[in-house]
Protein backbone atom coordinates (compact mmCIF):
# COMPACT_ATOMS: atom_id res chain seq x y z
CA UNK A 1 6.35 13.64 -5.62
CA UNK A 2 9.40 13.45 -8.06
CA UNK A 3 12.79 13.39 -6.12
CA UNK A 4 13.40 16.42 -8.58
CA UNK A 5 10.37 18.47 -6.68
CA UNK A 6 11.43 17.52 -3.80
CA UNK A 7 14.56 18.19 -3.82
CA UNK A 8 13.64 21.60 -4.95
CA UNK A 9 10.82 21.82 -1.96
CA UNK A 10 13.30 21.10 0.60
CA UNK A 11 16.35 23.73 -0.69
CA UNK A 12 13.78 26.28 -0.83
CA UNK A 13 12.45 25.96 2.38
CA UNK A 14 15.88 24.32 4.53
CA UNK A 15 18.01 26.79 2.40
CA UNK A 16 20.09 23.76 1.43
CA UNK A 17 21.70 22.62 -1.89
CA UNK A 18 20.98 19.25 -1.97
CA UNK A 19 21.69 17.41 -5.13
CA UNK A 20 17.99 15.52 -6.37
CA UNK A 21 20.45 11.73 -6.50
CA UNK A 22 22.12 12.50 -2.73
CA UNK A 23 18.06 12.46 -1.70
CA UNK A 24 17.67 9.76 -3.53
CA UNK A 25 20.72 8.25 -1.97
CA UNK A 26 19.12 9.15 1.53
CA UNK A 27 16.21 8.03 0.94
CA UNK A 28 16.98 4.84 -0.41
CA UNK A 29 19.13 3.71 2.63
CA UNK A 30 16.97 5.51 5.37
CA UNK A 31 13.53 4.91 4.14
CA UNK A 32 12.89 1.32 5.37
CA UNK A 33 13.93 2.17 8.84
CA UNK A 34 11.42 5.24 8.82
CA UNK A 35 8.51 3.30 7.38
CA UNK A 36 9.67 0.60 10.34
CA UNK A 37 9.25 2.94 12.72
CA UNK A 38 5.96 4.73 11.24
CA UNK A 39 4.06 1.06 11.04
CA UNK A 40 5.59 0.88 14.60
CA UNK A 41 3.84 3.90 15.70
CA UNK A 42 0.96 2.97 13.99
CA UNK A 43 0.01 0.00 15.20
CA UNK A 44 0.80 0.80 18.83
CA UNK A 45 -2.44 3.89 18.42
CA UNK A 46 -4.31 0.89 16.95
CA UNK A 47 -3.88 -1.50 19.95
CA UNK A 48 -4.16 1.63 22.51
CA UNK A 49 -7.37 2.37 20.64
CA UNK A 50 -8.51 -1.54 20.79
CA UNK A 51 -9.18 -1.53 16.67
CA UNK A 52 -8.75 -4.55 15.10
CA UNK A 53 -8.52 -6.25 11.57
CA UNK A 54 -12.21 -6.88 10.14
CA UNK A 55 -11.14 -9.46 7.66
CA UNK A 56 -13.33 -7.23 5.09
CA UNK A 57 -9.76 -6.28 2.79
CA UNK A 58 -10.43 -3.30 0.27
CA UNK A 59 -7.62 -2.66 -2.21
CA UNK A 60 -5.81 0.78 -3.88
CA UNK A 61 -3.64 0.71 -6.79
CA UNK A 62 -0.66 2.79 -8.02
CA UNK A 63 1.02 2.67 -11.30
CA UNK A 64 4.44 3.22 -11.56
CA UNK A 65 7.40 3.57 -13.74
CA UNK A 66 11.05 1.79 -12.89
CA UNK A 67 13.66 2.19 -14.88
CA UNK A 68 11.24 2.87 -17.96
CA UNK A 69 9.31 -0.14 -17.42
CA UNK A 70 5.63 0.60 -16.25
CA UNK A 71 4.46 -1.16 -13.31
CA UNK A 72 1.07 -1.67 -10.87
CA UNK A 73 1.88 -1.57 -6.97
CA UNK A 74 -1.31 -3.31 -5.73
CA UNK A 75 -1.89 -3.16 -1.99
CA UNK A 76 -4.70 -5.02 -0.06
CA UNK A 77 -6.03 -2.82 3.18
CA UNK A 78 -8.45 -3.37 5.74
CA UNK A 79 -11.54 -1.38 5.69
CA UNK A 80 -11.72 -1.04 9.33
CA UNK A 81 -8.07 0.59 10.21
CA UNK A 82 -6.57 0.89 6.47
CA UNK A 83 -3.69 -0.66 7.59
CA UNK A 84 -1.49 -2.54 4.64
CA UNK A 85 -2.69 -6.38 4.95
CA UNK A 86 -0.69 -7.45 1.65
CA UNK A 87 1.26 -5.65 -1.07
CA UNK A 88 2.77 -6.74 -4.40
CA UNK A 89 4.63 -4.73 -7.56
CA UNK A 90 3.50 -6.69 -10.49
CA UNK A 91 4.36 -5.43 -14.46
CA UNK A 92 1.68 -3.44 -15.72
CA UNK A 93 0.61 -5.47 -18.65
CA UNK A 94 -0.36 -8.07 -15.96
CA UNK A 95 -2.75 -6.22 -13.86
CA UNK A 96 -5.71 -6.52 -15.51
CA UNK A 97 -5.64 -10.43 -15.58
CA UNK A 98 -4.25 -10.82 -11.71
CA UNK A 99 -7.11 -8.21 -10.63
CA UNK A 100 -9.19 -10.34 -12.36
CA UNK A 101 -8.50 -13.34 -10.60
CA UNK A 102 -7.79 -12.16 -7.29
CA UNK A 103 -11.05 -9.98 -7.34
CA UNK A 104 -13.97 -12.57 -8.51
CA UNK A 105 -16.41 -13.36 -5.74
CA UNK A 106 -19.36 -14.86 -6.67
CA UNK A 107 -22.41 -12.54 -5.63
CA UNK A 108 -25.25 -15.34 -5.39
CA UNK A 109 -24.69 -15.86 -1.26
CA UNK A 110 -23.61 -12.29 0.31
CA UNK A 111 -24.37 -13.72 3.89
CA UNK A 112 -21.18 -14.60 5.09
CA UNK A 113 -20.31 -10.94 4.64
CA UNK A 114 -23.27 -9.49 7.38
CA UNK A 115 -20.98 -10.31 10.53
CA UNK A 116 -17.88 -8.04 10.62
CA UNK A 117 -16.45 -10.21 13.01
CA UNK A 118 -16.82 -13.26 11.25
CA UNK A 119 -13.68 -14.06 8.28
CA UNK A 120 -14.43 -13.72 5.05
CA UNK A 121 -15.31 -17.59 3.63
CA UNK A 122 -12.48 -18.98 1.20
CA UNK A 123 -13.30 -18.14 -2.37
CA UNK A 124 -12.01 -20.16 -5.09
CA UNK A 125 -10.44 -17.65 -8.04
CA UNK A 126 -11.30 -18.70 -11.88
């Protein structure tokens, strides 16, 4: 969501008049804290709830613009808990080489993959 929509979201329903850079302003000093305290939270349900890491990572992608440059935000999740195992902001015009590389596994021996609870074996990138 754009700061400008929600900025407008939360006048409308907090009856405030927020200006769209002082929730940027917020938001850029406050935001690591809260996303601190979120993965906090999160992993504490995880170990309550015994769930742990497969080593089977999936990935999700987001483009982005900064500052009128375009930009790929490439996390790397497990496919057991989703939590974030990795994460990287690389330019855009990159992305299709570095997914490239990062996501060639050779399909001839798919039997290291049939135990969850065994690592994935190291794969060497071309």
């Amino acid at each position: 969501m754009s700061y400008q929509n929600a900025t407008k979201f939360l006048n409308e329903a907090y009856e405030l008049s927020l200006s769209k850079q002082s929730n940027y302003n917020f938001n850029d000093k406050e935001s690591e804290e809260y996303i601190a305290k979120k993965e906090e939270k999160i992993q504490k349900k995880l170990n309550e709830k015994n769930i742990e890491l497969t080593g089977f990572p999936g990935h999700d992608e987001l483009f982005l613009t900064i500052n009128i440059e375009k930009y790929a935000f490439l996390a790397m999740i497990d496919s057991n808990n989703q939590c974030i195992i990795n994460d990287q902001i690389i330019p855009k015009n990159e992305y299709r080489d570095f997914f490239r590389n990062i996501h060639h596994i050779p399909t001839k021996d798919l039997s290291h993959y049939k135990d969850p609870k065994t690592l994935n074996p190291y794969i060497h990138y071309y």
